[in-house]
N, C-alpha and C. Protein backbone atom coordinates (compact mmCIF):
# COMPACT_ATOMS: atom_id res chain seq x y z
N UNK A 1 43.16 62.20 33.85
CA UNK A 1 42.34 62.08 32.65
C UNK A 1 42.65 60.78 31.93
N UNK A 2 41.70 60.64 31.41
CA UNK A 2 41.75 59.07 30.59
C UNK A 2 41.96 59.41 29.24
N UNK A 3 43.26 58.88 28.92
CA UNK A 3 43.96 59.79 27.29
C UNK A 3 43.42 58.17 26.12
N UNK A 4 42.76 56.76 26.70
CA UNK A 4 42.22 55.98 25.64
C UNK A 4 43.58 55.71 25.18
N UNK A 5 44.82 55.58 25.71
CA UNK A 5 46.16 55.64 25.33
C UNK A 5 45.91 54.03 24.28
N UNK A 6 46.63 53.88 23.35
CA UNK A 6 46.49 53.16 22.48
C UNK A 6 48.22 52.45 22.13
N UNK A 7 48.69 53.07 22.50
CA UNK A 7 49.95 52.88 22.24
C UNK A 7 51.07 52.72 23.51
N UNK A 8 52.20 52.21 23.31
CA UNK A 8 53.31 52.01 24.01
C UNK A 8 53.76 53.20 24.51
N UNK A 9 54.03 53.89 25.72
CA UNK A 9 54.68 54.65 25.28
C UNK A 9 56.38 54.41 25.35
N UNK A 10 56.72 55.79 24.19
CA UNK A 10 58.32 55.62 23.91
C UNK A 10 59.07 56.04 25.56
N UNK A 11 60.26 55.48 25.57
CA UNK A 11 61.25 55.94 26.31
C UNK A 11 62.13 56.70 25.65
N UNK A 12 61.94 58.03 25.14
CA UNK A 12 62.58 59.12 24.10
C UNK A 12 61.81 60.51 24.79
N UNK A 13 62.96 61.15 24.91
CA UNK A 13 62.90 62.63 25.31
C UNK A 13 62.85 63.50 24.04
N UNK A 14 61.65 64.46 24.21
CA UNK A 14 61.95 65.38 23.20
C UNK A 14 63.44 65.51 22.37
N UNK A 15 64.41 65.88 23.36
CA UNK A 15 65.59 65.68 22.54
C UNK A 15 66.14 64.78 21.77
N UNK A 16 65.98 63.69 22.23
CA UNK A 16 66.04 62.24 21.69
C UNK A 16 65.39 62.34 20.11
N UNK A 17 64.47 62.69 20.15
CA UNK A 17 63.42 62.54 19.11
C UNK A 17 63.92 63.74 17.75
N UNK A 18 64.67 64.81 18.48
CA UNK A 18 65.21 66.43 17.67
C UNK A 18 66.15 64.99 17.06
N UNK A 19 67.22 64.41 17.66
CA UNK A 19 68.22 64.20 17.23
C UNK A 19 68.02 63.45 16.15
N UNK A 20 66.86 62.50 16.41
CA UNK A 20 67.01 61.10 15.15
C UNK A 20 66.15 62.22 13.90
N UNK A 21 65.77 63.26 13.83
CA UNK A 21 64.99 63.74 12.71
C UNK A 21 65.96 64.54 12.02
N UNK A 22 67.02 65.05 13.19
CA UNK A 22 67.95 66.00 12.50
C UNK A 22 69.11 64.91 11.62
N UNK A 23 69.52 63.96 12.53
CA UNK A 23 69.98 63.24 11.77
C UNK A 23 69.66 62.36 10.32
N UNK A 24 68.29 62.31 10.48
CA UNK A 24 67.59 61.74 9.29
C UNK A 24 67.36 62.48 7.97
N UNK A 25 67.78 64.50 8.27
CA UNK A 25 67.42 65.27 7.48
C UNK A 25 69.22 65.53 6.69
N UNK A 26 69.94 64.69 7.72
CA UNK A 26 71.30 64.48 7.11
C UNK A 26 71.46 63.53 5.74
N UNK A 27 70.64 62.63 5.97
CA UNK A 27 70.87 61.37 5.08
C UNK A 27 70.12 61.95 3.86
N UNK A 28 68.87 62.79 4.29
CA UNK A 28 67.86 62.94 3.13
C UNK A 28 69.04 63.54 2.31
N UNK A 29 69.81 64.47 2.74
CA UNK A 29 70.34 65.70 2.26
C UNK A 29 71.58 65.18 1.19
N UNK A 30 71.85 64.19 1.98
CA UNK A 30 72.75 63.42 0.75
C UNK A 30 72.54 62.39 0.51
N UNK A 31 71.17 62.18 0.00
CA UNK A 31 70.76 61.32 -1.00
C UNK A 31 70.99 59.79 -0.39
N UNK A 32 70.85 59.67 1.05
CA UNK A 32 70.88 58.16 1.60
C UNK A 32 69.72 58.06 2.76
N UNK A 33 69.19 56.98 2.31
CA UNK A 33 68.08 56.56 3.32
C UNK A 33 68.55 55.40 3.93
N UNK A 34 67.85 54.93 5.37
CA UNK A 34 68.12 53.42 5.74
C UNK A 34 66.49 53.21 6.01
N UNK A 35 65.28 53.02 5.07
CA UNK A 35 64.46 52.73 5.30
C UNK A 35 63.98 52.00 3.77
N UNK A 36 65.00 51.33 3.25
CA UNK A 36 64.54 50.50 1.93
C UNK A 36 63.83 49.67 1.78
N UNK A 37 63.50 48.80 3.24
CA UNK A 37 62.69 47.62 2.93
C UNK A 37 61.06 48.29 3.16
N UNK A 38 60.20 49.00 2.76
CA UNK A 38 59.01 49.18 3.42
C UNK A 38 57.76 47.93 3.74
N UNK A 39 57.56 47.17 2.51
CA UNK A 39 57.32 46.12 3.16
C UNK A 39 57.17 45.20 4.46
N UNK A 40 59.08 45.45 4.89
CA UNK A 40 59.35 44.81 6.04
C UNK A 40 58.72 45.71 6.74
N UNK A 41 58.59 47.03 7.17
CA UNK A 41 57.97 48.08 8.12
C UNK A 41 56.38 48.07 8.21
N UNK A 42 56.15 47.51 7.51
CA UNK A 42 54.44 47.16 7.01
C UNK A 42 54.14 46.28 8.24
N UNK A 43 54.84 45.06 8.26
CA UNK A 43 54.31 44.02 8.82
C UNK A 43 55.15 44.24 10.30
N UNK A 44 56.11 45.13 10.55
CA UNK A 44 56.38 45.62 12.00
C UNK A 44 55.61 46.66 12.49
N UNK A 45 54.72 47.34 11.68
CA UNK A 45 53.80 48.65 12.45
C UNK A 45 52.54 47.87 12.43
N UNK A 46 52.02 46.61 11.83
CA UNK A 46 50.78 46.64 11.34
C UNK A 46 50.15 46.86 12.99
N UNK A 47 50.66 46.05 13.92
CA UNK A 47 49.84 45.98 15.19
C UNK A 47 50.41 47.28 16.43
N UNK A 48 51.49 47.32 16.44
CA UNK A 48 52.42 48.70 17.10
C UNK A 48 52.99 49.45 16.96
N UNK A 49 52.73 50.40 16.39
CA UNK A 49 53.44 51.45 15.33
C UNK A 49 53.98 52.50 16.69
N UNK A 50 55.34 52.71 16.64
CA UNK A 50 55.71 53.47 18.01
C UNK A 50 56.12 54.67 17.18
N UNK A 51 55.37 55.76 17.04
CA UNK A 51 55.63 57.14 16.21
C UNK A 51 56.17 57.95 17.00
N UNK A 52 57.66 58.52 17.25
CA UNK A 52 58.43 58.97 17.85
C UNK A 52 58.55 60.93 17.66
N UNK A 53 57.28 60.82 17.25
CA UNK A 53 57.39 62.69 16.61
C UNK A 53 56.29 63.23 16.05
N UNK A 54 56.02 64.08 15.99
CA UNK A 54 55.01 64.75 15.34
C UNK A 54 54.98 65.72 14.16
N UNK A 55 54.95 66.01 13.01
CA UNK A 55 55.01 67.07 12.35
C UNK A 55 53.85 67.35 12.02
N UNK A 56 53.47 69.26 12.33
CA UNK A 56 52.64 69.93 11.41
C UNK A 56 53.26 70.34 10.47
N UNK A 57 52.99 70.63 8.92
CA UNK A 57 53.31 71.14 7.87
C UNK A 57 52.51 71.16 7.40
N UNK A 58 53.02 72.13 5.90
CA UNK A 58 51.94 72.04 4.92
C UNK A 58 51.48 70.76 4.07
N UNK A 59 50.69 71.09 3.12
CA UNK A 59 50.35 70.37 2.18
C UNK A 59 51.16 70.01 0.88
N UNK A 60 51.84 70.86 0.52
CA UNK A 60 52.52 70.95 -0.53
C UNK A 60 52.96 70.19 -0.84
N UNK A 61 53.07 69.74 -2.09
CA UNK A 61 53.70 67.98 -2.91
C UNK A 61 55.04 68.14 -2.51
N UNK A 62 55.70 69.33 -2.25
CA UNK A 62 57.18 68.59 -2.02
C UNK A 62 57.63 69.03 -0.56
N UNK A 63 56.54 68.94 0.61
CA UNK A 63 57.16 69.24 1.08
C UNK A 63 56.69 67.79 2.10
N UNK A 64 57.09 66.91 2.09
CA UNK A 64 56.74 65.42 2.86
C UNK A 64 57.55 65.25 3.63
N UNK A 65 57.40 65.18 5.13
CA UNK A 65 58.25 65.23 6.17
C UNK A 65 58.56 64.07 6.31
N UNK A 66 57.88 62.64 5.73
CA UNK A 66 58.39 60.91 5.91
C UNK A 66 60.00 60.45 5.45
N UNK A 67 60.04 61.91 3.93
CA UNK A 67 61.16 61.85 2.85
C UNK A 67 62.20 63.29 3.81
N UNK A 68 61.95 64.15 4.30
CA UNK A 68 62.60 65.20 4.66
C UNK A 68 63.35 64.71 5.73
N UNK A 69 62.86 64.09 6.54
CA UNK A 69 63.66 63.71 7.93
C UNK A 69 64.03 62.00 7.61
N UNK A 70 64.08 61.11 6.66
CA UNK A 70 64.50 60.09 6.35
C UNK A 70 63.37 59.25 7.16
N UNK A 71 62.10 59.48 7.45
CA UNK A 71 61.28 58.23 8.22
C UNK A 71 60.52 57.31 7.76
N UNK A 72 60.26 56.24 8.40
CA UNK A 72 59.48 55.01 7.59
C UNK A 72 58.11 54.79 8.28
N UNK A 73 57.21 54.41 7.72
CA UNK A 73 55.95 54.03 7.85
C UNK A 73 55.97 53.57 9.40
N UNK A 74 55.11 54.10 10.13
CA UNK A 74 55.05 54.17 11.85
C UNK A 74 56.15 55.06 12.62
N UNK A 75 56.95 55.55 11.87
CA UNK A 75 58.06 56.30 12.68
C UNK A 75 57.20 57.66 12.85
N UNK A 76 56.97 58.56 12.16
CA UNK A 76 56.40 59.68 13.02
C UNK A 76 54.99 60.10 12.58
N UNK A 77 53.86 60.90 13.06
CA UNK A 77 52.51 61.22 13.08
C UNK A 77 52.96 62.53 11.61
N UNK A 78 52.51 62.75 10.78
CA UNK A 78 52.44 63.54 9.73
C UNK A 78 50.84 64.32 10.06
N UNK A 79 50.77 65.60 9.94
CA UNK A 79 49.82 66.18 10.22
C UNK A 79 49.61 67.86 9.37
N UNK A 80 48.81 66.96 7.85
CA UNK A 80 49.10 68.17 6.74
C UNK A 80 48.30 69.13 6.54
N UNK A 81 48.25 70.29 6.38
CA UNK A 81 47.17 71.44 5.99
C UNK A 81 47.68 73.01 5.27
N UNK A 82 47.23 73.24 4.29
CA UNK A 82 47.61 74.21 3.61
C UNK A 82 48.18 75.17 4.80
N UNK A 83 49.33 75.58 4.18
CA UNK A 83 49.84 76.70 5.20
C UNK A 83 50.44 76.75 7.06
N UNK A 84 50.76 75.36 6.61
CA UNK A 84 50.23 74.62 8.40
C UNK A 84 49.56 75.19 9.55
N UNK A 85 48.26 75.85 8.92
CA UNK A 85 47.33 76.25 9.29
C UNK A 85 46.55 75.93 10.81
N UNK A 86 46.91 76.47 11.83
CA UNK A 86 46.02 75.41 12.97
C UNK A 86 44.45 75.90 13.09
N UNK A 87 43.49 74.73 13.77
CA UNK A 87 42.61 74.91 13.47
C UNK A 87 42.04 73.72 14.68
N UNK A 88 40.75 73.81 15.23
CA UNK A 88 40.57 72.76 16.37
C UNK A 88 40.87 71.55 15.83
N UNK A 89 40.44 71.11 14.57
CA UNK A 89 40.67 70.17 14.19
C UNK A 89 42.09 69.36 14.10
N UNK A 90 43.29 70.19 14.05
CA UNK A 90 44.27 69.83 14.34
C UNK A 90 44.69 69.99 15.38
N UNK A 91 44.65 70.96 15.82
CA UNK A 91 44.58 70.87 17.87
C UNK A 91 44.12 69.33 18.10
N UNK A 92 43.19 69.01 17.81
CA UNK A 92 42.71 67.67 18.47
C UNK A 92 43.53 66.54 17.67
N UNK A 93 43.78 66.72 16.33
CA UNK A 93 44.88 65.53 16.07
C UNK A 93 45.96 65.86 17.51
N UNK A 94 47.01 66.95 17.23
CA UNK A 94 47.81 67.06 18.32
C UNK A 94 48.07 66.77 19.89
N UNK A 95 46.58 66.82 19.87
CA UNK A 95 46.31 66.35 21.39
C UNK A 95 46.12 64.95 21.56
N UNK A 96 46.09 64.25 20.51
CA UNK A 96 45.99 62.63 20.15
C UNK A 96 47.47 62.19 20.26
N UNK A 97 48.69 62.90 19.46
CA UNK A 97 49.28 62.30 19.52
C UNK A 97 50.45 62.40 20.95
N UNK A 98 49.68 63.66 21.30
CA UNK A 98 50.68 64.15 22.39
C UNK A 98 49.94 62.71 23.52
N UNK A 99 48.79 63.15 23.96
CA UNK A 99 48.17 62.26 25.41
C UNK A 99 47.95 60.90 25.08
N UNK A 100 47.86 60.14 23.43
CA UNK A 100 47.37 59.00 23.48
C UNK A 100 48.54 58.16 23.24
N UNK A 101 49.31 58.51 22.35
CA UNK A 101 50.00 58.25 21.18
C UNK A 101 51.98 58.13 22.45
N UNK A 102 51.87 59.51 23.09
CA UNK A 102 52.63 59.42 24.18
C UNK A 102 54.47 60.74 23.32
N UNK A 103 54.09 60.63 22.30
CA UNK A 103 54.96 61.83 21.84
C UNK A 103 55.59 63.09 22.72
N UNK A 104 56.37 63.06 22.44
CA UNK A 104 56.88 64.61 23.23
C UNK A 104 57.99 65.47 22.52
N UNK A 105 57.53 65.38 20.88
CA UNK A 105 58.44 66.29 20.04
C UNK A 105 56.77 66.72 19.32
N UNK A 106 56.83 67.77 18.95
CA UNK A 106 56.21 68.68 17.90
C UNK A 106 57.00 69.74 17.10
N UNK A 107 57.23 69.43 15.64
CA UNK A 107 58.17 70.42 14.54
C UNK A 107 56.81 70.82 14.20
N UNK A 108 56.82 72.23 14.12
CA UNK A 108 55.85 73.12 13.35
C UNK A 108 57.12 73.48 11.98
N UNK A 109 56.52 72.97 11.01
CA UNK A 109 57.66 73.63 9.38
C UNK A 109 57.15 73.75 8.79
N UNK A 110 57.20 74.99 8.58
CA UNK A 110 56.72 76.01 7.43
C UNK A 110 57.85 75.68 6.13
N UNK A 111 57.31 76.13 4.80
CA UNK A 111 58.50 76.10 3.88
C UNK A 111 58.55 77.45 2.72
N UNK A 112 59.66 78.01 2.35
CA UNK A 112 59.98 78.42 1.23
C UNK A 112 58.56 78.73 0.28
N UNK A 113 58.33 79.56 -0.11
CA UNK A 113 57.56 79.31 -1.87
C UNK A 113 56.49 78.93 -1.64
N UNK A 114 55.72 79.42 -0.70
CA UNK A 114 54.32 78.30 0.21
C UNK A 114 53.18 79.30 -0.50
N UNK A 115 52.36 78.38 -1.64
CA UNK A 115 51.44 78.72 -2.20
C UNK A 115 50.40 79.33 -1.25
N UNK A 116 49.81 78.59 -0.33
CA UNK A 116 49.13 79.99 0.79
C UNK A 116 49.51 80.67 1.19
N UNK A 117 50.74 80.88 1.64
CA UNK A 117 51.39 82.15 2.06
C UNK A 117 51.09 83.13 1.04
N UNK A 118 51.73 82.91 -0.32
CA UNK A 118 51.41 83.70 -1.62
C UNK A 118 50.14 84.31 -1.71
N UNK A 119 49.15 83.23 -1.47
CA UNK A 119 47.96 83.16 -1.71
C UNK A 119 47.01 84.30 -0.79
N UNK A 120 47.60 84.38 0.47
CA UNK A 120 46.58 84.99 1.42
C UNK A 120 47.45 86.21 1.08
N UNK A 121 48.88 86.87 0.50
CA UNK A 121 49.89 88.25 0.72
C UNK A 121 48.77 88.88 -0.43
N UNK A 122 47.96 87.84 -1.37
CA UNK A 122 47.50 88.26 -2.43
C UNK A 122 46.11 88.84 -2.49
N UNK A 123 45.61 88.15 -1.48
CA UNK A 123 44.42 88.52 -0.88
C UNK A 123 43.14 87.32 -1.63
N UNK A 124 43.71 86.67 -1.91
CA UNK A 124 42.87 85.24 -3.18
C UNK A 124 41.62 85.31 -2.53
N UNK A 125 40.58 84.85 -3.19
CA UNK A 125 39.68 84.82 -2.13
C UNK A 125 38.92 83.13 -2.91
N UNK A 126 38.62 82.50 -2.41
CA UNK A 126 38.40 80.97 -2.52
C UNK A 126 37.58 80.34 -2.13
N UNK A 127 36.36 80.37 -2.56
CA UNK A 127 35.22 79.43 -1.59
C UNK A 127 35.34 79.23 -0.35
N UNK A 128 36.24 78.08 0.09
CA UNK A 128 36.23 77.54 1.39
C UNK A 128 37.80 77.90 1.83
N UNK A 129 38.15 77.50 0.98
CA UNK A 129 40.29 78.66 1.24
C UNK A 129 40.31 79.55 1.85
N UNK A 130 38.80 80.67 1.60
CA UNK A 130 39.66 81.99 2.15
C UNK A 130 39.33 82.31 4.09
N UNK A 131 38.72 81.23 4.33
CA UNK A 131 38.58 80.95 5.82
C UNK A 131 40.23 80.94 6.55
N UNK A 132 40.74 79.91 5.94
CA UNK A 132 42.27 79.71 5.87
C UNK A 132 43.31 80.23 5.58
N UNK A 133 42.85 81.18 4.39
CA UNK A 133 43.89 82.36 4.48
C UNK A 133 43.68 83.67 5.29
N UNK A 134 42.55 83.85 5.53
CA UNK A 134 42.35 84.78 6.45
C UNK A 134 43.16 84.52 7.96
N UNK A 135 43.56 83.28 8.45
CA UNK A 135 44.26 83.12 9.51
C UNK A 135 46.08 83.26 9.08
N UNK A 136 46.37 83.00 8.12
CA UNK A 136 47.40 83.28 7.33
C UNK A 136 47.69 84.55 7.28
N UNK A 137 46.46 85.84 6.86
CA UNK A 137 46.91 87.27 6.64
C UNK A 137 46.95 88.04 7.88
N UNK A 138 46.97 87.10 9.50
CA UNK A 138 47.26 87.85 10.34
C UNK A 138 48.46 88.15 10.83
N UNK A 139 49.26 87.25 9.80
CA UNK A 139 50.98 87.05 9.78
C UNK A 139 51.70 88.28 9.33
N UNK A 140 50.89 88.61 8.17
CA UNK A 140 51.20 89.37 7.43
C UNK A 140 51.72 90.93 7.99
N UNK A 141 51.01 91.53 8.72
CA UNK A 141 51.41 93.14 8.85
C UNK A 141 52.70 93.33 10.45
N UNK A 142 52.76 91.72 10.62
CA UNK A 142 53.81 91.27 11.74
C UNK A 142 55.34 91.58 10.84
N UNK A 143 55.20 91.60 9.54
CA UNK A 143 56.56 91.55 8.75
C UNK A 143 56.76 93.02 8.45
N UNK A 144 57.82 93.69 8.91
CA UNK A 144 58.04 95.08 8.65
C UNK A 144 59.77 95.22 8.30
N UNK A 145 59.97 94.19 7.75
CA UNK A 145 61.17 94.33 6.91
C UNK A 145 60.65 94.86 5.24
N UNK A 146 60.12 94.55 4.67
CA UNK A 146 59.95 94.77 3.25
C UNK A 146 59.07 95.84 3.57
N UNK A 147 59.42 97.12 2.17
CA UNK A 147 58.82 98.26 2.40
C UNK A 147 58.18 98.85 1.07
N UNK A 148 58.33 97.43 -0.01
CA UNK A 148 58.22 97.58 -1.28
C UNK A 148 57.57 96.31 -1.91
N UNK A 149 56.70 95.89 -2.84
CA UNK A 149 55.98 94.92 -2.95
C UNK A 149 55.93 93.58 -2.16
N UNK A 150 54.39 94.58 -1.19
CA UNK A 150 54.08 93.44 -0.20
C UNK A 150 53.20 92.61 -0.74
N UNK A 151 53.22 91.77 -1.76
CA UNK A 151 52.91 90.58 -2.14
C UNK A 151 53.60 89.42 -2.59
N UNK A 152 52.47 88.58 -3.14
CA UNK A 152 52.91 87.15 -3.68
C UNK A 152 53.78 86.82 -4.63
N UNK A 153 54.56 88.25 -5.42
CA UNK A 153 55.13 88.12 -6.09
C UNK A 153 56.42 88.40 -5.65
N UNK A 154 56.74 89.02 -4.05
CA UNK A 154 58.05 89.04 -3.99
C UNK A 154 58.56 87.85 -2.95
N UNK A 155 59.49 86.96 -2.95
CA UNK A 155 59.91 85.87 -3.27
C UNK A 155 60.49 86.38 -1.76
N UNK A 156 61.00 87.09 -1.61
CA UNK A 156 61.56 87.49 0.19
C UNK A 156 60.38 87.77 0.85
N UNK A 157 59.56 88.51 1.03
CA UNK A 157 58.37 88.97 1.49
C UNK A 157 57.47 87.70 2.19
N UNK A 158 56.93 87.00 0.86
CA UNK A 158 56.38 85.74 1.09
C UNK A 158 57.05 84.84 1.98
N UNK A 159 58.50 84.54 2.12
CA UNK A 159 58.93 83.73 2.85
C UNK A 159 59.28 84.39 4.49
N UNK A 160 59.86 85.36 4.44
CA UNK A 160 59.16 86.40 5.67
C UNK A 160 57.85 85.90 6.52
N UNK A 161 56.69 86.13 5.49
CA UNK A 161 55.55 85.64 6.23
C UNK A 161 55.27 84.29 6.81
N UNK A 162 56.12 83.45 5.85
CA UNK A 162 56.09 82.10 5.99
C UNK A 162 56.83 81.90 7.75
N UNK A 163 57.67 82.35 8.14
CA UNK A 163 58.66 81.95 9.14
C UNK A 163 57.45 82.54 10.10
N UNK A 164 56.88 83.64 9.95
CA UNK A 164 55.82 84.67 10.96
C UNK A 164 54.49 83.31 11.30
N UNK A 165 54.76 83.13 10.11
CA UNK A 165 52.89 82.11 10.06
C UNK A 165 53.74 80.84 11.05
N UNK A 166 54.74 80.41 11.25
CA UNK A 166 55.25 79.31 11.80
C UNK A 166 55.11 79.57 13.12
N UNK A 167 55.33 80.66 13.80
CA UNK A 167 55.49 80.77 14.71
C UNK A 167 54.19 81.27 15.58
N UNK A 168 53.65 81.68 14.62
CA UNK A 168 51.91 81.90 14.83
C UNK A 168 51.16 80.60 15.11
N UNK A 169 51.48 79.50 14.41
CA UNK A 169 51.03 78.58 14.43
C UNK A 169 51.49 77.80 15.87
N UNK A 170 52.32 78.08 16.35
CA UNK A 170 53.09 77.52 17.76
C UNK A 170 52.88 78.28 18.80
N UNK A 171 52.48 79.42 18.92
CA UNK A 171 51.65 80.05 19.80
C UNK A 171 49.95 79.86 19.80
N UNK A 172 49.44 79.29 18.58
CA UNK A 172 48.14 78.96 18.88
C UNK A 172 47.72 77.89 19.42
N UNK A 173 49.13 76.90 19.24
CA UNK A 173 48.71 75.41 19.50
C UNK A 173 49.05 75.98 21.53
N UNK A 174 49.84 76.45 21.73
CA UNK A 174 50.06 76.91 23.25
C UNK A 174 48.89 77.34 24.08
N UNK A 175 48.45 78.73 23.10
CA UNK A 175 46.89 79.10 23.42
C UNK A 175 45.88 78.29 23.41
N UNK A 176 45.74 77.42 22.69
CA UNK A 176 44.15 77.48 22.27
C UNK A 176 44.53 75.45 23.22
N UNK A 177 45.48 75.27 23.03
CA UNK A 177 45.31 73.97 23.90
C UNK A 177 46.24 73.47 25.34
N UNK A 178 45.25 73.68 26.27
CA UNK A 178 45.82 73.79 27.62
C UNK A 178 46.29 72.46 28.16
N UNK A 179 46.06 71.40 27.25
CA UNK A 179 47.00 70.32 27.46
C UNK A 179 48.59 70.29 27.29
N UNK A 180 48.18 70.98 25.98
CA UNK A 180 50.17 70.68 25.51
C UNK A 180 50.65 72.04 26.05
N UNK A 181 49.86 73.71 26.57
CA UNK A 181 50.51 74.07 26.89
C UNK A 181 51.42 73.65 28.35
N UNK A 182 50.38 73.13 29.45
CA UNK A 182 50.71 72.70 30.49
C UNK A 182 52.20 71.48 30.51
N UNK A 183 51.66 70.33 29.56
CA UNK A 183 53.33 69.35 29.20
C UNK A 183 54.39 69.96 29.03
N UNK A 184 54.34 71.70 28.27
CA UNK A 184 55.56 72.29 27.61
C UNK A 184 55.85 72.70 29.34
N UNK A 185 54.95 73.36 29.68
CA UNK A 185 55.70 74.61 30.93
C UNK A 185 56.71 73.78 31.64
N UNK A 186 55.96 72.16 31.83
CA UNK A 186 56.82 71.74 32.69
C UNK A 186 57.94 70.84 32.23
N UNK A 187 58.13 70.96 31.25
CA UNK A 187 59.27 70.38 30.30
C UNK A 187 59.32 69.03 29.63
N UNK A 188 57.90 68.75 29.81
CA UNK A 188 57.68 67.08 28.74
C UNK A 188 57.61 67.08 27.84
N UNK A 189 57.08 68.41 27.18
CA UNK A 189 57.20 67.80 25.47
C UNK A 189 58.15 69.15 25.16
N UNK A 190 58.53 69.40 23.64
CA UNK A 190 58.52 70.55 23.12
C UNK A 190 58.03 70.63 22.18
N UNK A 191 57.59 71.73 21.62
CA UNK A 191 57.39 72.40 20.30
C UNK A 191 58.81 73.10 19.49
N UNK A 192 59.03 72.65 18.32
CA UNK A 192 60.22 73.34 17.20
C UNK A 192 59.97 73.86 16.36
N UNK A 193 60.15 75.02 16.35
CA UNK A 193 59.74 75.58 14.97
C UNK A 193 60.70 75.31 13.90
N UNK A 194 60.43 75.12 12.46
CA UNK A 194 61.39 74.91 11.44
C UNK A 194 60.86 75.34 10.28
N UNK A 195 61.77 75.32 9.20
CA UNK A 195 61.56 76.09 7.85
C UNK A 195 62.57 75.24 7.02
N UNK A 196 61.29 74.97 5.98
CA UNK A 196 61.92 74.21 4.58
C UNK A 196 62.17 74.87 3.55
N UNK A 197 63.30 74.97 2.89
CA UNK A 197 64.28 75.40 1.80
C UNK A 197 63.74 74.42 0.80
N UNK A 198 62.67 74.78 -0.33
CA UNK A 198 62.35 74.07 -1.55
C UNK A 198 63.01 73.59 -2.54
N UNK A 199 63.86 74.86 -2.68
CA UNK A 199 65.09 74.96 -3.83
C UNK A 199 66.25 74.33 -3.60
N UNK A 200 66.49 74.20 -2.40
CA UNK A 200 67.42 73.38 -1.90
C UNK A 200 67.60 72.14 -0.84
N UNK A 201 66.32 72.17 -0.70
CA UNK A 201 66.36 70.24 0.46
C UNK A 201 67.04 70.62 1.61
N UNK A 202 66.83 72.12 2.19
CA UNK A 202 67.58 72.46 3.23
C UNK A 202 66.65 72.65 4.58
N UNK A 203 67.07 72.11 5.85
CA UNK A 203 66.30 72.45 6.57
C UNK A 203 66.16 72.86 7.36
N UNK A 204 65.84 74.38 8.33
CA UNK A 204 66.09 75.72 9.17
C UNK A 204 65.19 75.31 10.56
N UNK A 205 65.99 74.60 11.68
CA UNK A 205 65.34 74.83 12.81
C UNK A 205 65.42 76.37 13.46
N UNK A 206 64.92 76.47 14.48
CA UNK A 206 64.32 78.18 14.86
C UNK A 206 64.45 77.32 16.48
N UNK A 207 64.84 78.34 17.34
CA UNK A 207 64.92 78.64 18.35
C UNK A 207 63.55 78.61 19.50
């Protein structure tokens, strides 16, 4: 197949790629970056930007994976949507960055306190939102730890669903796209699931 490849590809193994993000979520964590000059990164990506990773996440103002894993402008593909919701439309980003782009890390991170999560335990219903939470509330009756306010107001519950919706989200990208499932079977890329700690800048890879 003709992937229109656009880019270099990296000489970085999925693992390769776990390490520099985990390490980068070290520096975030104590308050040190090595990406001060952006400027200078401006005029080194303008023509070859070699993006070594992929993140789906949410939308949420604090939850920015450029600042979470310490990365600079061209270092990794950011790929945002309430609830990190998949949807063809991001399937096909994903499949951009996996076949064109040449990537072979994907973090699916969910976080803590995730206003759609809340939003769909609540049943919100939203013009064009509740398309989106409706894929969100199939997370929901997967959680059979809490046996006492199953909503948006209990603070364990919600994040429960949150880790469920993560992993939902990494089985759909498997299902629904027979490109990246085929790269995974045979061990070129991976998928990671992870979970962001709001309250604390903490960050939970998953197995």
């Amino acid at each position: 197949m003709d992937s229109g490849r656009l880019y270099q590809p990296l000489e970085m193994t999925a693992d390769q790629a776990l390490l520099l993000l985990r390490e980068g979520h070290v520096r975030f964590q104590n308050g040190y970056s090595i990406h001060a000059n952006l400027l200078q990164k401006v005029q080194e990506t303008k023509d070859e930007p070699k993006p070594f990773a992929t993140i789906l996440s949410c939308m949420d103002s604090r939850v920015a994976a450029e600042l979470i894993f310490d990365q600079s402008i061209g270092d990794i593909f950011n790929i945002r949507v309430a609830g990190n919701v998949v949807s063809q439309h991001i399937l096909g980003s994903l499949e951009y960055t996996i076949l064109t782009a040449g990537v072979k890390l994907i973090i699916v991170m969910g976080h803590t306190g995730c206003g759609a999560i809340k939003s769909a335990c609540n049943s919100v219903t939203i013009e064009n939102l509740s398309g989106l939470l409706r894929e969100v509330k199939i997370s929901i009756p997967q959680e059979l730890t809490e046996n006492h306010d199953r909503n948006g107001e209990n603070e364990s519950f919600v994040n429960k669903v949150a880790v469920l919706n993560v992993y939902r989200s990494m089985q759909q990208i498997l299902e629904q796209s027979s490109s990246i499932r085929q790269l995974t079977d045979h061990g070129e890329i991976k998928i990671v699931p992870a979970m962001y700690d709001i309250s604390i800048g903490s960050l939970q890879f998953y197995p």
